[in-house]
N, C-alpha and C. Protein backbone atom coordinates (compact mmCIF):
# COMPACT_ATOMS: atom_id res chain seq x y z
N UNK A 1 121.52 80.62 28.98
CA UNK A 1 121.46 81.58 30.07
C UNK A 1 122.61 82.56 29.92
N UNK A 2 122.25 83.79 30.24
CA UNK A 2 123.21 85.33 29.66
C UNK A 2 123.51 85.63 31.11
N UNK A 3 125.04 85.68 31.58
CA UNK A 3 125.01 86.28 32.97
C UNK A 3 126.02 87.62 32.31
N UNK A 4 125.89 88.06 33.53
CA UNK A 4 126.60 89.86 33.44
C UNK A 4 127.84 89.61 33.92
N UNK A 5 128.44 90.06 33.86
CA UNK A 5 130.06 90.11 34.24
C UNK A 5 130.15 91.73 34.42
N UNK A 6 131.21 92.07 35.42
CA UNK A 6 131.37 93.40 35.77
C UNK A 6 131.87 94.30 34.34
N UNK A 7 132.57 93.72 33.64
CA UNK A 7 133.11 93.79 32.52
C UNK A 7 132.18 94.55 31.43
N UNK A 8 131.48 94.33 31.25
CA UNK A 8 130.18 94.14 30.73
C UNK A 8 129.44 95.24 30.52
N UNK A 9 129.42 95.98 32.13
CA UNK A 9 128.52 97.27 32.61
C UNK A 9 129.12 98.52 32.41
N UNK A 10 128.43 99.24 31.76
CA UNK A 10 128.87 100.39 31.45
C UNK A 10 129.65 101.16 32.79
N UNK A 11 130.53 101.78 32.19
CA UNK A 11 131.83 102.70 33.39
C UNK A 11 130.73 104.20 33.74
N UNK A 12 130.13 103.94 34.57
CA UNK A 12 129.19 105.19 35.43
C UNK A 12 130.16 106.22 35.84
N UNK A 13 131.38 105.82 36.43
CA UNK A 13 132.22 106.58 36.68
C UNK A 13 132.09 108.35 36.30
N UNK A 14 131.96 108.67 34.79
CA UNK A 14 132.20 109.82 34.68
C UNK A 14 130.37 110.32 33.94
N UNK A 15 129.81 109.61 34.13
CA UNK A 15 127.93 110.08 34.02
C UNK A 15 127.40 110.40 35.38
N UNK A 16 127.99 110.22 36.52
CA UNK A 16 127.53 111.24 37.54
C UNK A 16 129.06 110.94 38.47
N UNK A 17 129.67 112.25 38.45
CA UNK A 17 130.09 112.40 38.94
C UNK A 17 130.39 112.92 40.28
N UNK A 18 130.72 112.63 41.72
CA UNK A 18 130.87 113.53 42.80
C UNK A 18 130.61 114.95 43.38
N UNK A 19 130.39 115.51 44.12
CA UNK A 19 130.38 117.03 44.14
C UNK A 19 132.09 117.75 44.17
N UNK A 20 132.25 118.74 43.50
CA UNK A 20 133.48 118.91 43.00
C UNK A 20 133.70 119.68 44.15
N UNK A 21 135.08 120.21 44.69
CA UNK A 21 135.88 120.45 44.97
C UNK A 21 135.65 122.21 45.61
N UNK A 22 135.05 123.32 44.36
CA UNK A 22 133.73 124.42 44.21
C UNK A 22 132.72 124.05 44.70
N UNK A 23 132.23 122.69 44.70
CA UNK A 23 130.42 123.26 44.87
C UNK A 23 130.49 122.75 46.65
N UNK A 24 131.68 121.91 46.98
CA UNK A 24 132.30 122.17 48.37
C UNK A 24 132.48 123.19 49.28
N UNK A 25 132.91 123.80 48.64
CA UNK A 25 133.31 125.08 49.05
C UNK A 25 132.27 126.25 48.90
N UNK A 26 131.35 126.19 48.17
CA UNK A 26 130.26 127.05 47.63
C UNK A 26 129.14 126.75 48.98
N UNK A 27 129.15 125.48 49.54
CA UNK A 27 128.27 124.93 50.19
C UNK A 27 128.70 125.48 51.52
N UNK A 28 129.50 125.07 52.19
CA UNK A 28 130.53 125.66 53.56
C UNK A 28 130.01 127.34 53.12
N UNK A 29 130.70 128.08 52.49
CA UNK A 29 130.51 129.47 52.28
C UNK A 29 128.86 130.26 52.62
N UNK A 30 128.48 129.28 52.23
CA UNK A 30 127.00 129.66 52.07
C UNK A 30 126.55 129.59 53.27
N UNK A 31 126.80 128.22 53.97
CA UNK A 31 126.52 127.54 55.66
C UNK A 31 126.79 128.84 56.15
N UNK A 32 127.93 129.35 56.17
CA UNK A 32 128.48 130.35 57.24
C UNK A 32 127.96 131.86 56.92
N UNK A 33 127.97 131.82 56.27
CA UNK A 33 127.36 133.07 55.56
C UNK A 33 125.87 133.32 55.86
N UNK A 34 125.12 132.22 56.28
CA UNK A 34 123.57 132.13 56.91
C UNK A 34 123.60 131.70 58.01
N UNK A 35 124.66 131.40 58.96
CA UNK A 35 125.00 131.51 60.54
C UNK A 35 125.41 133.29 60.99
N UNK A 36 125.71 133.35 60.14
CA UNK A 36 126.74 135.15 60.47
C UNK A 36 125.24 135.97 60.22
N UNK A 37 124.55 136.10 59.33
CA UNK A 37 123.07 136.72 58.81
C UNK A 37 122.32 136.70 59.62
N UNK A 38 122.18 135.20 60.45
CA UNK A 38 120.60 134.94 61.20
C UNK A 38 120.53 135.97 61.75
N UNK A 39 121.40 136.20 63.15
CA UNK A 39 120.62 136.90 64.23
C UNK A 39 120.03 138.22 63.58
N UNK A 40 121.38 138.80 62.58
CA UNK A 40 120.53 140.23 62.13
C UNK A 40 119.47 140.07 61.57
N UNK A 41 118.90 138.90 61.24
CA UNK A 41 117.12 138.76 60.33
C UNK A 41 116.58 138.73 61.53
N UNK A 42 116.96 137.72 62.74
CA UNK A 42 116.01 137.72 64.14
C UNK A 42 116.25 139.11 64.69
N UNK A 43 117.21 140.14 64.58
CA UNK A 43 116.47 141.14 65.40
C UNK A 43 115.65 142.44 64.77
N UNK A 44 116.14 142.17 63.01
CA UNK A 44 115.08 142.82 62.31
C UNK A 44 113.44 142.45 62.66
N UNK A 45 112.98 140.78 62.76
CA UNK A 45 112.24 140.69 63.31
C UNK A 45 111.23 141.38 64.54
N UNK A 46 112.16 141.06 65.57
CA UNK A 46 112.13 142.05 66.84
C UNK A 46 111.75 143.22 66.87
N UNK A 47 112.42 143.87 66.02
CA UNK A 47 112.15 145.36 66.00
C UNK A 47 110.66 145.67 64.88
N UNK A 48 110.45 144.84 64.13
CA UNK A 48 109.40 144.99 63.33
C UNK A 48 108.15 144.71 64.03
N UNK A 49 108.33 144.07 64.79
CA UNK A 49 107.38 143.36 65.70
C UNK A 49 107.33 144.73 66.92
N UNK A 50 107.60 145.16 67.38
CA UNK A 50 107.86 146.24 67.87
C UNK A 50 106.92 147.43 67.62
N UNK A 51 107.65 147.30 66.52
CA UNK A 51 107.15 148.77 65.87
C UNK A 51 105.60 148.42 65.25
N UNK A 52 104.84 147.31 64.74
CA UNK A 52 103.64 146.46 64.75
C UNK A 52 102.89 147.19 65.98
N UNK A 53 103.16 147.14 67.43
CA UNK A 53 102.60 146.97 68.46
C UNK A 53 102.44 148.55 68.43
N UNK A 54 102.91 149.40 67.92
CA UNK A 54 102.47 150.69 68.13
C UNK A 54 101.78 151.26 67.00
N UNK A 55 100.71 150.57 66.19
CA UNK A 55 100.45 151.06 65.06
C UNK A 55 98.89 150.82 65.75
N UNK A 56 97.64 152.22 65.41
CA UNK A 56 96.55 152.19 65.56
C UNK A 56 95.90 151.79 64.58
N UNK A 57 94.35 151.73 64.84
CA UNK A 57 93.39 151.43 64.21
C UNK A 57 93.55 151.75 62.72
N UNK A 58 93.64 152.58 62.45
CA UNK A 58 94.00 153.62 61.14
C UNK A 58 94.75 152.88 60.28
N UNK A 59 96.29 152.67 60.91
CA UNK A 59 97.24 152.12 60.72
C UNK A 59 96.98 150.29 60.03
N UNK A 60 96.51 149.76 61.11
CA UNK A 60 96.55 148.44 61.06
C UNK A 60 95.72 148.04 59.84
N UNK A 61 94.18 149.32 59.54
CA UNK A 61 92.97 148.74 58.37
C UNK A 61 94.28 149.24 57.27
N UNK A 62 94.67 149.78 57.14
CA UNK A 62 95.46 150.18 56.00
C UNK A 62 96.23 148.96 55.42
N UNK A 63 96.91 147.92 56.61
CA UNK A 63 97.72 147.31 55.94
C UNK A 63 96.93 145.50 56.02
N UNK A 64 95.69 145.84 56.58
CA UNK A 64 94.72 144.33 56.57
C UNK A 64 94.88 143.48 57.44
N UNK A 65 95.26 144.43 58.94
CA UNK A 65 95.40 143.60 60.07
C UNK A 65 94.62 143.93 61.08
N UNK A 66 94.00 142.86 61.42
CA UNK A 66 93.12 143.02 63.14
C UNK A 66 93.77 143.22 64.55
N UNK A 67 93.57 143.59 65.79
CA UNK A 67 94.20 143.72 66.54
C UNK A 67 94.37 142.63 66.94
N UNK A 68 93.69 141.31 66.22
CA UNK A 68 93.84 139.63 66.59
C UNK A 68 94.96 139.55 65.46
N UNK A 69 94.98 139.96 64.92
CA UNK A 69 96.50 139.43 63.62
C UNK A 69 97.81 140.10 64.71
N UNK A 70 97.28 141.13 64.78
CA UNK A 70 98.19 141.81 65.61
C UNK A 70 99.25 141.14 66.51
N UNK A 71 98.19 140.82 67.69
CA UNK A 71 98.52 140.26 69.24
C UNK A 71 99.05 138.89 68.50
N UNK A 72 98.58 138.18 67.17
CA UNK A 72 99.32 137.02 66.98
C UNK A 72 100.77 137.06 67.09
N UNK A 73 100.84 138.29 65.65
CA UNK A 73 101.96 138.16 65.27
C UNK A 73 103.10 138.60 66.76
N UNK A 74 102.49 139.42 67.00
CA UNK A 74 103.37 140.43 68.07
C UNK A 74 104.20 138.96 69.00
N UNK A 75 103.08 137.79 69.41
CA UNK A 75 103.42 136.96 70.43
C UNK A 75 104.28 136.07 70.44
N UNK A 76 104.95 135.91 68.53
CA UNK A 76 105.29 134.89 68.29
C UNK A 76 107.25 135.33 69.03
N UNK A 77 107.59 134.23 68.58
CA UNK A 77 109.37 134.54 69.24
C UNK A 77 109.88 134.90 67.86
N UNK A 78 110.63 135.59 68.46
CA UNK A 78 111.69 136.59 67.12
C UNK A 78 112.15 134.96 66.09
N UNK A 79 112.73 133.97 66.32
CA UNK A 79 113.07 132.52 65.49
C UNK A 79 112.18 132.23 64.54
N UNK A 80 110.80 133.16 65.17
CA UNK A 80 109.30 132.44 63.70
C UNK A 80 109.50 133.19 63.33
N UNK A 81 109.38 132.91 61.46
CA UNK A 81 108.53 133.88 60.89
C UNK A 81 107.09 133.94 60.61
């Protein structure tokens, strides 16, 4: 009978290593950086949605929307996309 001993097992240690120290900091940066962004994407939203609600018949076949795509989109809250 073959038992293992800790001894034995290969040192994993440096075949996967931790998240470093950068990709820490890359991560935080990024977090905040897409807290500071949102609202200006939610009120680009808003205003697109907006400007949606004043587009006629003409308008809407042009870009392949019904006045039911329309009233969808128009209804949703600025947070959806």
């Amino acid at each position: 009978m073959h038992t293992i001993s800790i001894k034995s097992l290969p040192d994993r240690s440096q075949a996967f290593p931790g998240p470093s120290r950068a990709d820490f900091k890359r991560r935080i940066t990024t977090w905040i950086s897409n807290i500071l962004v949102l609202p200006l994407v939610w009120q680009r939203r808003y205003l697109e949605r907006q400007a949606l609600a004043t587009f006629d018949e003409h308008r809407l076949k042009d870009i392949g929307l019904t006045r039911e795509d329309l009233a969808r989109e128009i209804a949703k809250p600025f947070w959806r996309a």
